[in-house]
PDB file of N, CA and C in Angstrom:
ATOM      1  N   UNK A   1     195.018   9.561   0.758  1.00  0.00           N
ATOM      2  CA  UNK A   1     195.642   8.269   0.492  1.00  0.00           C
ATOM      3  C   UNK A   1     194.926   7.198   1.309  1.00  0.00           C
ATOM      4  N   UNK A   2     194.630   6.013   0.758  1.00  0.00           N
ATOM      5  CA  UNK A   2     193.676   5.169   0.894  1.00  0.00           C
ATOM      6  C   UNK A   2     194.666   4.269   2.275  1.00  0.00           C
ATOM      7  N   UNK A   3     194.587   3.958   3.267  1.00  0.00           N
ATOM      8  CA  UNK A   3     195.370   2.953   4.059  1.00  0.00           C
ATOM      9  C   UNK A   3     194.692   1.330   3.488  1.00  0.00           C
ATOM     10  N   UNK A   4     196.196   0.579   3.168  1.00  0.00           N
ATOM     11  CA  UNK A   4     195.820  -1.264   3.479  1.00  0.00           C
ATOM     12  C   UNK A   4     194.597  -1.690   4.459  1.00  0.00           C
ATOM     13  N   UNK A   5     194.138  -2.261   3.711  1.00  0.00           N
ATOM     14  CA  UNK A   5     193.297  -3.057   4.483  1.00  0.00           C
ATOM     15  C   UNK A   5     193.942  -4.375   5.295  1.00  0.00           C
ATOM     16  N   UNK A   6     193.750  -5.162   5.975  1.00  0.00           N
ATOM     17  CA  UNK A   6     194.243  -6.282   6.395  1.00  0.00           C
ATOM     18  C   UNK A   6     193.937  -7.349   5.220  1.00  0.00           C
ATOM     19  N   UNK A   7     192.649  -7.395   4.632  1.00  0.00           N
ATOM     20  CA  UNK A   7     192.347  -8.173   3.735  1.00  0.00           C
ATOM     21  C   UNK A   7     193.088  -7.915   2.556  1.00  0.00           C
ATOM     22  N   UNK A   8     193.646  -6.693   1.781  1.00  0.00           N
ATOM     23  CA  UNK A   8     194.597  -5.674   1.030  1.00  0.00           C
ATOM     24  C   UNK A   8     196.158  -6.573   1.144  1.00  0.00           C
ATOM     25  N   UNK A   9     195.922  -6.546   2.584  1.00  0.00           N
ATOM     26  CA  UNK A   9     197.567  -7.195   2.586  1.00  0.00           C
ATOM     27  C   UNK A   9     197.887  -8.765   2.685  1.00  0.00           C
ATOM     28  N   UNK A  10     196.889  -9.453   2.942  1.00  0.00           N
ATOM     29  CA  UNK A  10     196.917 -10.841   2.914  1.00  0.00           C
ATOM     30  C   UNK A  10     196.789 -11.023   1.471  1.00  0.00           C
ATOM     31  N   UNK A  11     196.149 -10.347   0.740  1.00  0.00           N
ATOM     32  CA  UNK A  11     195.702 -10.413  -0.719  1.00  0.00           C
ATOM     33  C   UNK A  11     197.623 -10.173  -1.440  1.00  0.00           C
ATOM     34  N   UNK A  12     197.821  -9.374  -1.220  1.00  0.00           N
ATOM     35  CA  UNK A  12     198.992  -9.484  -1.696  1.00  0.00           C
ATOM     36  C   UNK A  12     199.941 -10.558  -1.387  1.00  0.00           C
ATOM     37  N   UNK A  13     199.757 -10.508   0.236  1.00  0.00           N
ATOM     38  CA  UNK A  13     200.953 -11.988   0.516  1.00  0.00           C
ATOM     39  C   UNK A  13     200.879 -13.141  -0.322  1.00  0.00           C
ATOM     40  N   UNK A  14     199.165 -13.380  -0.619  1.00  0.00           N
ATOM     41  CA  UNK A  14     198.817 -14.617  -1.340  1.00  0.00           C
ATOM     42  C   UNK A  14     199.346 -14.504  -2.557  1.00  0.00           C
ATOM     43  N   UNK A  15     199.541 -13.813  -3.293  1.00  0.00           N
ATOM     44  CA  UNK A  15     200.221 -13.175  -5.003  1.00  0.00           C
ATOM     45  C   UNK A  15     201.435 -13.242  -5.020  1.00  0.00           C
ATOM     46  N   UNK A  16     202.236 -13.049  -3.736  1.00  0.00           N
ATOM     47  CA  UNK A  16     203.537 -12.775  -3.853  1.00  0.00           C
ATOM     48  C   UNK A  16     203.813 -14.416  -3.624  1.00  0.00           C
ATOM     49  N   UNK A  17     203.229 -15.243  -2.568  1.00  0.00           N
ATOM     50  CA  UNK A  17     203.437 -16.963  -2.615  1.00  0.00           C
ATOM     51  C   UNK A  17     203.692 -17.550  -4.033  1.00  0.00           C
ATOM     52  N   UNK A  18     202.357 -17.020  -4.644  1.00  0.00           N
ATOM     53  CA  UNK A  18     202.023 -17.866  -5.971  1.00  0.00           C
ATOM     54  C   UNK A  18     203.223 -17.352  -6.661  1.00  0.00           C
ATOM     55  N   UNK A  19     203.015 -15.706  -6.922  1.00  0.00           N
ATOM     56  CA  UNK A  19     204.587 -15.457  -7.864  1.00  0.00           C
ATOM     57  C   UNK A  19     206.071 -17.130  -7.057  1.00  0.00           C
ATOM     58  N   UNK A  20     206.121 -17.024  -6.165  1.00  0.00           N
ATOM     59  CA  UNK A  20     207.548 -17.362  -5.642  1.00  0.00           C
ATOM     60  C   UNK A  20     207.104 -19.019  -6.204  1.00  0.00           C
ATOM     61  N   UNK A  21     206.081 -19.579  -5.570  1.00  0.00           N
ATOM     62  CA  UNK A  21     206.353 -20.799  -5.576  1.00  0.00           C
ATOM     63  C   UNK A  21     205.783 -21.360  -6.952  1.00  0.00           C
ATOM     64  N   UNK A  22     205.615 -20.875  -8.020  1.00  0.00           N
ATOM     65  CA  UNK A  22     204.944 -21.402  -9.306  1.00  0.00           C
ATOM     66  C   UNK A  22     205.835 -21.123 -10.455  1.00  0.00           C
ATOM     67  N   UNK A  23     206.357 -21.773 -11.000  1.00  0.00           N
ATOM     68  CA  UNK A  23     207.376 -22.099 -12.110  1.00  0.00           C
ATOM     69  C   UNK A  23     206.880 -20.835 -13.326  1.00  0.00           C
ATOM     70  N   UNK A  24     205.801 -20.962 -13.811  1.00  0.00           N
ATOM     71  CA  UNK A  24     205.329 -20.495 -15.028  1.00  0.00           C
ATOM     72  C   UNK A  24     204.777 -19.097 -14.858  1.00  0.00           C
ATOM     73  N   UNK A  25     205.187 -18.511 -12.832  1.00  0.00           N
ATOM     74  CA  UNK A  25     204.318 -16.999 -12.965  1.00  0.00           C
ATOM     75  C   UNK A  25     205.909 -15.915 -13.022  1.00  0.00           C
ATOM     76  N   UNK A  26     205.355 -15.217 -14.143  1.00  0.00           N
ATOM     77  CA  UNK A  26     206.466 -14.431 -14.368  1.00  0.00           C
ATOM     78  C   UNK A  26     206.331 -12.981 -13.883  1.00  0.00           C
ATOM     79  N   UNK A  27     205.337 -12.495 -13.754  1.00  0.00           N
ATOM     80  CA  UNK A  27     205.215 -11.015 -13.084  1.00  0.00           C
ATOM     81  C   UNK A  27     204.195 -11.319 -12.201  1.00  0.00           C
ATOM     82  N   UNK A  28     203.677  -9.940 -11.216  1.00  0.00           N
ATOM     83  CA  UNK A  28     202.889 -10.179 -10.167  1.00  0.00           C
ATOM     84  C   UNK A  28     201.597  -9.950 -10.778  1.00  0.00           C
ATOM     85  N   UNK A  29     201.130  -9.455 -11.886  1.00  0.00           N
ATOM     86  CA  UNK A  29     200.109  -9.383 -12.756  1.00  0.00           C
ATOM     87  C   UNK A  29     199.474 -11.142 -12.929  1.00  0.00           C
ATOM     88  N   UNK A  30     200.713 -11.645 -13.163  1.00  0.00           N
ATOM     89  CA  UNK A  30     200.198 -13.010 -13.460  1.00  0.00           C
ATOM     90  C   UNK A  30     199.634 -13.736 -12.618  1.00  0.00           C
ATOM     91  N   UNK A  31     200.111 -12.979 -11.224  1.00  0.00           N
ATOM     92  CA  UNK A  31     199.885 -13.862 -10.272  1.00  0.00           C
ATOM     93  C   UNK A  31     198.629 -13.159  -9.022  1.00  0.00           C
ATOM     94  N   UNK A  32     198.309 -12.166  -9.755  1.00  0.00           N
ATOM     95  CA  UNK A  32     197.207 -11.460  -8.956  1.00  0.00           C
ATOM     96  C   UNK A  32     196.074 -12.358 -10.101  1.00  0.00           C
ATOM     97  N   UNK A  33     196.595 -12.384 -11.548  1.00  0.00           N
ATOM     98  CA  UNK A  33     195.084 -13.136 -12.049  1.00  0.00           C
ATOM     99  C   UNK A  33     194.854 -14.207 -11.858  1.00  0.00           C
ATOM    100  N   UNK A  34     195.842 -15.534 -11.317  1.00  0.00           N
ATOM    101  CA  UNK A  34     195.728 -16.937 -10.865  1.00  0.00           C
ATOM    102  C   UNK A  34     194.680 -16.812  -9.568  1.00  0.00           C
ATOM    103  N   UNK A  35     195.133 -15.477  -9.074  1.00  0.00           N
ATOM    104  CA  UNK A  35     194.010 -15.662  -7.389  1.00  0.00           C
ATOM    105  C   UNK A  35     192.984 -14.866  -7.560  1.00  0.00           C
ATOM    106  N   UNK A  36     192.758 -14.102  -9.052  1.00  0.00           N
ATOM    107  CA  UNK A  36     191.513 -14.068  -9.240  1.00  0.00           C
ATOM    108  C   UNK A  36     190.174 -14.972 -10.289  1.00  0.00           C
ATOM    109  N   UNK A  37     191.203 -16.026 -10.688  1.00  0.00           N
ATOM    110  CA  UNK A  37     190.419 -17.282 -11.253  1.00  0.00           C
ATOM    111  C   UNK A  37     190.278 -16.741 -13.077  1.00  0.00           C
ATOM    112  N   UNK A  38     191.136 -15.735 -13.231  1.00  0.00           N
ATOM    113  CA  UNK A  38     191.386 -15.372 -14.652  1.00  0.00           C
ATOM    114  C   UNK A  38     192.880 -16.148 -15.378  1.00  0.00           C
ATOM    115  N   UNK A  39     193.518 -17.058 -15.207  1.00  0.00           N
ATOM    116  CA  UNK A  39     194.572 -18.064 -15.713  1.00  0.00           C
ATOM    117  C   UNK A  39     195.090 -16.867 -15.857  1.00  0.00           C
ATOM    118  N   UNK A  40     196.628 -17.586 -16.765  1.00  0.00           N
ATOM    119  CA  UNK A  40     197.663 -16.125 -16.425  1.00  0.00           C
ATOM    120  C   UNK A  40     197.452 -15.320 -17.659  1.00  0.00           C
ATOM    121  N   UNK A  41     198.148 -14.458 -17.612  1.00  0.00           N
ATOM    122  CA  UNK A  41     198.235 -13.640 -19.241  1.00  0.00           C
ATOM    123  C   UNK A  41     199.716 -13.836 -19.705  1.00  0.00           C
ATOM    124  N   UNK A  42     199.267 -14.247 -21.407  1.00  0.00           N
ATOM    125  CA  UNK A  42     200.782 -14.201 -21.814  1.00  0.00           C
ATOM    126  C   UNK A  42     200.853 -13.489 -22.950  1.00  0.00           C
ATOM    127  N   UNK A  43     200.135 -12.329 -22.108  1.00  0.00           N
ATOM    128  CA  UNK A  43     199.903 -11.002 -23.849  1.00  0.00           C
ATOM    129  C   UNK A  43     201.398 -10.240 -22.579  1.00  0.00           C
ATOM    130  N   UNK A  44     201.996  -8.947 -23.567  1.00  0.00           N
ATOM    131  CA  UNK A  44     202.867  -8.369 -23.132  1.00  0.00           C
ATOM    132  C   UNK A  44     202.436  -6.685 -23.615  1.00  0.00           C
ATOM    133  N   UNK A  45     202.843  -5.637 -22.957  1.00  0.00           N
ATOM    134  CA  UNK A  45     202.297  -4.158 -23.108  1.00  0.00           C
ATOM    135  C   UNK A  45     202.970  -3.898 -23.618  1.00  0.00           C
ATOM    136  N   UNK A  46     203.137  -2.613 -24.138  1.00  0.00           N
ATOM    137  CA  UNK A  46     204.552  -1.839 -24.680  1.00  0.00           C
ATOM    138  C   UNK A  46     205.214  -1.568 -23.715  1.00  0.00           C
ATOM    139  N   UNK A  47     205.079  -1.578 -22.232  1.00  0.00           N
ATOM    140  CA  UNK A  47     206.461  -1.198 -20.699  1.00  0.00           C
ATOM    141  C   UNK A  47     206.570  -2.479 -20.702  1.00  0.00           C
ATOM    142  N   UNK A  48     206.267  -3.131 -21.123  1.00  0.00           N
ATOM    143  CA  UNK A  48     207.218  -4.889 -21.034  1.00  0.00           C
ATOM    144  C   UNK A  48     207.763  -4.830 -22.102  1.00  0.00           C
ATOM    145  N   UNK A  49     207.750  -4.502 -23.181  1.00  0.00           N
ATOM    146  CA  UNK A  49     208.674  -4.467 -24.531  1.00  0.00           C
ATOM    147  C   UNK A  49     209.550  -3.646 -23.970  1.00  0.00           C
ATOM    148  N   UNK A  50     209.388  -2.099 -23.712  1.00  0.00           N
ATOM    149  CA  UNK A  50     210.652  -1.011 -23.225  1.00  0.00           C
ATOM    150  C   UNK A  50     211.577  -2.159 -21.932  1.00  0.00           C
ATOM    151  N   UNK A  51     210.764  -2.864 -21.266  1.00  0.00           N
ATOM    152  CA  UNK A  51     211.818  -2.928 -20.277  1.00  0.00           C
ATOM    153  C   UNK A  51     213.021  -3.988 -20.794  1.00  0.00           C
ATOM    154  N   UNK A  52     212.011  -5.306 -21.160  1.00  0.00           N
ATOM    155  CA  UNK A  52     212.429  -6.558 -22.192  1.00  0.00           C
ATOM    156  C   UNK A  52     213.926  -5.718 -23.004  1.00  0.00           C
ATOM    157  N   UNK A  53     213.727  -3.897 -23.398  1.00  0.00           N
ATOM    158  CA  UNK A  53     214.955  -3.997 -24.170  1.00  0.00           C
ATOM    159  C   UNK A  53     215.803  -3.307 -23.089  1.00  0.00           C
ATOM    160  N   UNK A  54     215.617  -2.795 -21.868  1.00  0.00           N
ATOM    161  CA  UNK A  54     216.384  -2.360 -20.975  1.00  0.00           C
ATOM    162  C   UNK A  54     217.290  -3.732 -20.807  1.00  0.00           C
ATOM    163  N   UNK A  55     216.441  -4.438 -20.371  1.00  0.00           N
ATOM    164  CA  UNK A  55     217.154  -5.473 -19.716  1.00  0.00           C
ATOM    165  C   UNK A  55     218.262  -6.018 -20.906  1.00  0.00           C
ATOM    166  N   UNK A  56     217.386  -6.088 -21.946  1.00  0.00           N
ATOM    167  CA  UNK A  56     219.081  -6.144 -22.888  1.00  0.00           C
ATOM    168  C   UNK A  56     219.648  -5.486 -23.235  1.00  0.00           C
ATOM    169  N   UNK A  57     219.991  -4.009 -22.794  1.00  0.00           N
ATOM    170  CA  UNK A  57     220.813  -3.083 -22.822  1.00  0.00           C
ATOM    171  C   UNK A  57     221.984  -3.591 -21.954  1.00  0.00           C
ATOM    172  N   UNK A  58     221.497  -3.887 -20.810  1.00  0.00           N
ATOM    173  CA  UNK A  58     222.473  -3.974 -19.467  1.00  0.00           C
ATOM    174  C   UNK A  58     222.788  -5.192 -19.401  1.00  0.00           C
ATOM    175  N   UNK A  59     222.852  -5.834 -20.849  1.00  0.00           N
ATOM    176  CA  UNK A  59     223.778  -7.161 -21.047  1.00  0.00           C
ATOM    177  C   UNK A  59     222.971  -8.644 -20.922  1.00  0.00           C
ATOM    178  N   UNK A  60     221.671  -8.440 -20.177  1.00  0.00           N
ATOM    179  CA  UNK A  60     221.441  -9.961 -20.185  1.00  0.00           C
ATOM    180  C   UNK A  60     221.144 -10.454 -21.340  1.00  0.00           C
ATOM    181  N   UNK A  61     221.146 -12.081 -21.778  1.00  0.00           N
ATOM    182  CA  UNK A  61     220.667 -12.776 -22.663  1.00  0.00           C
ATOM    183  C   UNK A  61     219.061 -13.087 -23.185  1.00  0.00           C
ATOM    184  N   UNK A  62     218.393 -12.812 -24.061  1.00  0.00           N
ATOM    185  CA  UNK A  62     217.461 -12.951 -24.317  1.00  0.00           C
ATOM    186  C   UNK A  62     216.328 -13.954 -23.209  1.00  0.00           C
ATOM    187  N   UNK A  63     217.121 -15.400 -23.710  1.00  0.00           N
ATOM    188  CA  UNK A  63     216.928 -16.098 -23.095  1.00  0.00           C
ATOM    189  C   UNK A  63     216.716 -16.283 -21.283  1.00  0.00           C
ATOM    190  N   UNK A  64     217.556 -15.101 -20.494  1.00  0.00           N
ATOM    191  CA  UNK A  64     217.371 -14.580 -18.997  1.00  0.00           C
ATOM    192  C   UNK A  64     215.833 -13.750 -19.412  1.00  0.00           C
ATOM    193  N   UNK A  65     215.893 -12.857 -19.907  1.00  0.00           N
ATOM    194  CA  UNK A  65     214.837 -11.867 -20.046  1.00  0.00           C
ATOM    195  C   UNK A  65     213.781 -12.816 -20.237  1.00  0.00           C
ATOM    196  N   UNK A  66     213.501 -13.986 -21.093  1.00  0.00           N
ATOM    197  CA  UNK A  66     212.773 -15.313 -21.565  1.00  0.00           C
ATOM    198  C   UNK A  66     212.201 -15.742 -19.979  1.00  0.00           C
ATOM    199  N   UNK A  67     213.171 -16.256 -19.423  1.00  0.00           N
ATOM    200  CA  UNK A  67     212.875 -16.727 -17.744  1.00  0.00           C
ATOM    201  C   UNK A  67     212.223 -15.653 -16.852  1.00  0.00           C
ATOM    202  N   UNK A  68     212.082 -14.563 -17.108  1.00  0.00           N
ATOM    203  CA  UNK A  68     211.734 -13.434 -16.394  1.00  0.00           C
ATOM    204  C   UNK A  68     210.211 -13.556 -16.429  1.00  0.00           C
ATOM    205  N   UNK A  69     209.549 -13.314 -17.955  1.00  0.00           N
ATOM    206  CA  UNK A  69     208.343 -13.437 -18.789  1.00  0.00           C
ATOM    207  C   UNK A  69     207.989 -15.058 -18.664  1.00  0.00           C
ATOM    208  N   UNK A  70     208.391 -16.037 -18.478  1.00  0.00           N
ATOM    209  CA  UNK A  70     207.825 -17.177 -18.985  1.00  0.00           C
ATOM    210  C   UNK A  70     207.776 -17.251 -19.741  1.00  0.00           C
ATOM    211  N   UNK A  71     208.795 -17.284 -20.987  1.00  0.00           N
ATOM    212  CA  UNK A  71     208.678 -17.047 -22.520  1.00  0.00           C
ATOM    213  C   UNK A  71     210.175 -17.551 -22.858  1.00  0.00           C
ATOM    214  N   UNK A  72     210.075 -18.259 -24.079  1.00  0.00           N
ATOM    215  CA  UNK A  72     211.362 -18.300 -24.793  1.00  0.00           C
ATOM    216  C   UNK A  72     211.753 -17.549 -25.444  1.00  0.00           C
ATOM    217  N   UNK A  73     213.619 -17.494 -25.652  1.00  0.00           N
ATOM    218  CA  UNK A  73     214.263 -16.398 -25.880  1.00  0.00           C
ATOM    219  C   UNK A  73     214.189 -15.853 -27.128  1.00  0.00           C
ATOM    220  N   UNK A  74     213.667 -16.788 -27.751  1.00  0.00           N
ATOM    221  CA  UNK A  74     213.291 -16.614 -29.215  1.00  0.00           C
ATOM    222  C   UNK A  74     212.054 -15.446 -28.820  1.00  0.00           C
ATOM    223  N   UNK A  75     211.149 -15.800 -28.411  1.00  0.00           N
ATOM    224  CA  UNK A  75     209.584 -15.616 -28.418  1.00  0.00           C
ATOM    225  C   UNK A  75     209.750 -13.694 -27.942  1.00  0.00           C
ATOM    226  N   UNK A  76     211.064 -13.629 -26.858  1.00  0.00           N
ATOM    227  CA  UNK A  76     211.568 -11.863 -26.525  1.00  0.00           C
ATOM    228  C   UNK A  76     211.656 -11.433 -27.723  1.00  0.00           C
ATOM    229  N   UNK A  77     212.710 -12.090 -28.032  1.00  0.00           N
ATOM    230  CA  UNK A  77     213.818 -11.385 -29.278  1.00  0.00           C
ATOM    231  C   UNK A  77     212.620 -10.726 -30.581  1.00  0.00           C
ATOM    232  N   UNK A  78     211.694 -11.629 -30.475  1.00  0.00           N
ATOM    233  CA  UNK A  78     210.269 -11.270 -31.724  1.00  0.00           C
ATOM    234  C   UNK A  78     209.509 -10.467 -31.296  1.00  0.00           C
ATOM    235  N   UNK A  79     209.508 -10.234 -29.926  1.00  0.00           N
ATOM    236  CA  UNK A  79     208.411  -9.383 -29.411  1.00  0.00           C
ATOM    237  C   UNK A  79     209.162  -7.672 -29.564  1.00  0.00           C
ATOM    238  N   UNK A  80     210.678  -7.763 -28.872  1.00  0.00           N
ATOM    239  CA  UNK A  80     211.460  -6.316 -28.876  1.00  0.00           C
ATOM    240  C   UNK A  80     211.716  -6.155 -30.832  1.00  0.00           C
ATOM    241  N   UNK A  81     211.442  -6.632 -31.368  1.00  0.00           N
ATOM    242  CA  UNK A  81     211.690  -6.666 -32.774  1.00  0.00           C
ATOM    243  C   UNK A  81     210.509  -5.980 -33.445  1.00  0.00           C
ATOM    244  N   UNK A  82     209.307  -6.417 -33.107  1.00  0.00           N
ATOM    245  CA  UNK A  82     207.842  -5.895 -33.582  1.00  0.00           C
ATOM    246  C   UNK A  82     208.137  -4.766 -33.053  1.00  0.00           C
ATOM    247  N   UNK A  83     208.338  -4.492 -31.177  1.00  0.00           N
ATOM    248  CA  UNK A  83     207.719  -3.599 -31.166  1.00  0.00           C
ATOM    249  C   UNK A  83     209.317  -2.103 -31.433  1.00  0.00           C
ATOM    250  N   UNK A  84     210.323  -2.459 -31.382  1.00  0.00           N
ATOM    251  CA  UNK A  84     211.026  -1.623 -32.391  1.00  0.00           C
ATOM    252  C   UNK A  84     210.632  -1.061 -33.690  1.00  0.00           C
ATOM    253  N   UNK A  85     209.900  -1.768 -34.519  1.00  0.00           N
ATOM    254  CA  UNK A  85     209.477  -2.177 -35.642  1.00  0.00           C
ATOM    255  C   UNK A  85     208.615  -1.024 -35.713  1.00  0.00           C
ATOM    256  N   UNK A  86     207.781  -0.874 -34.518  1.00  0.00           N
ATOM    257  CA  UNK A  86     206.498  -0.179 -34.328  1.00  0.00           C
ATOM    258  C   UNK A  86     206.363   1.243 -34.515  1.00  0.00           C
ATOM    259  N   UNK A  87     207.416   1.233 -32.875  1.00  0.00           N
ATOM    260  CA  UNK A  87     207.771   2.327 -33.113  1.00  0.00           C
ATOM    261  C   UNK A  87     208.535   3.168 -33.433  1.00  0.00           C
ATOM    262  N   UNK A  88     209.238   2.484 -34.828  1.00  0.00           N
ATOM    263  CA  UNK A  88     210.502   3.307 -35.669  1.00  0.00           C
ATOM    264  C   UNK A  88     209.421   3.813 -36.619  1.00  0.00           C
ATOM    265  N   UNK A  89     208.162   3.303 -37.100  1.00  0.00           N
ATOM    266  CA  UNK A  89     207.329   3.911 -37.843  1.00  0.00           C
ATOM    267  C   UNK A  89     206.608   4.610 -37.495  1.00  0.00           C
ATOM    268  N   UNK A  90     206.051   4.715 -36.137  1.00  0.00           N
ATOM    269  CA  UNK A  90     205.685   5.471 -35.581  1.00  0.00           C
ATOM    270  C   UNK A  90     205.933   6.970 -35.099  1.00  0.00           C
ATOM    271  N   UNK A  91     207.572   6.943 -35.727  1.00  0.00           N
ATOM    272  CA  UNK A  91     208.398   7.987 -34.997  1.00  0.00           C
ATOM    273  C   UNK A  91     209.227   7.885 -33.979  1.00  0.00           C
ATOM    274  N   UNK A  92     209.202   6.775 -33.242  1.00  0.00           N
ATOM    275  CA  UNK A  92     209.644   6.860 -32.077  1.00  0.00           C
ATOM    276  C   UNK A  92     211.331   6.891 -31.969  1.00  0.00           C
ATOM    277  N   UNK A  93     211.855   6.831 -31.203  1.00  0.00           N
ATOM    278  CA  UNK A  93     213.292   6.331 -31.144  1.00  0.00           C
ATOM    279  C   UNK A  93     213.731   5.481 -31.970  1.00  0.00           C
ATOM    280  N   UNK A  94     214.583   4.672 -32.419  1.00  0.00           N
ATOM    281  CA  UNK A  94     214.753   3.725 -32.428  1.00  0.00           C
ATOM    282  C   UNK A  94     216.265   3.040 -32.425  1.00  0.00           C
ATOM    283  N   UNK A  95     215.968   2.059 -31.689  1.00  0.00           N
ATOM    284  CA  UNK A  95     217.349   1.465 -30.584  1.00  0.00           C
ATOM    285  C   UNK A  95     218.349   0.774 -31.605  1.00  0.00           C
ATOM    286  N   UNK A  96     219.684   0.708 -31.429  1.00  0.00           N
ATOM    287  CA  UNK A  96     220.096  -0.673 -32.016  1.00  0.00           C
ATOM    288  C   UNK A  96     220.320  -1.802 -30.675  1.00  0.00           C
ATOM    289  N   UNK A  97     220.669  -2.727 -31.771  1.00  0.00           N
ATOM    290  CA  UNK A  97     220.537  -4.006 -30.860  1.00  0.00           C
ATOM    291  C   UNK A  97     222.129  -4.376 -30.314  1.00  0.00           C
TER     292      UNK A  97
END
């Protein structure tokens, strides 16, 4: 197992600032690519779709999950929809809403 570097951990402090103090960074992904001069990403994976529908399992509003992502609640609701969509054809599970 690799030990932190000092530079390792300032690198993070700086990511975790930007996450806190910047309106539009919604995960720490976003905010490790602002301090690497790559702007943010506002693509989403399939473990951001699974979680996007956790989180509306356990009651929150689209629109909370929206504030989470930097995204409107509309813009969730289309994304857990595709990727339901996906993978009900795929075989996978598939959830109700």
């Amino acid at each position: 197992m690799k030990a932190a570097t000092a530079l390792d951990l300032k690198y993070n402090i700086a990511a975790m600032y930007i996450a806190i103090l910047r309106d539009d960074i919604a995960t720490p992904e976003q905010a490790f690519a602002v301090l690497e001069g790559k702007g943010i990403k506002r693509t989403y994976t399939d473990q951001d779709a699974e979680d996007m529908i956790k989180f509306k399992e356990q009651g929150m509003s689209y629109e909370e999950i929206g504030r989470i992502y930097g995204y409107t609640g509309s813009g969730i609701k289309n994304r857990v929809y595709k990727y339901r969509k996906k993978t009900s054809l795929a075989g996978g599970p598939k959830r109700s809403e």
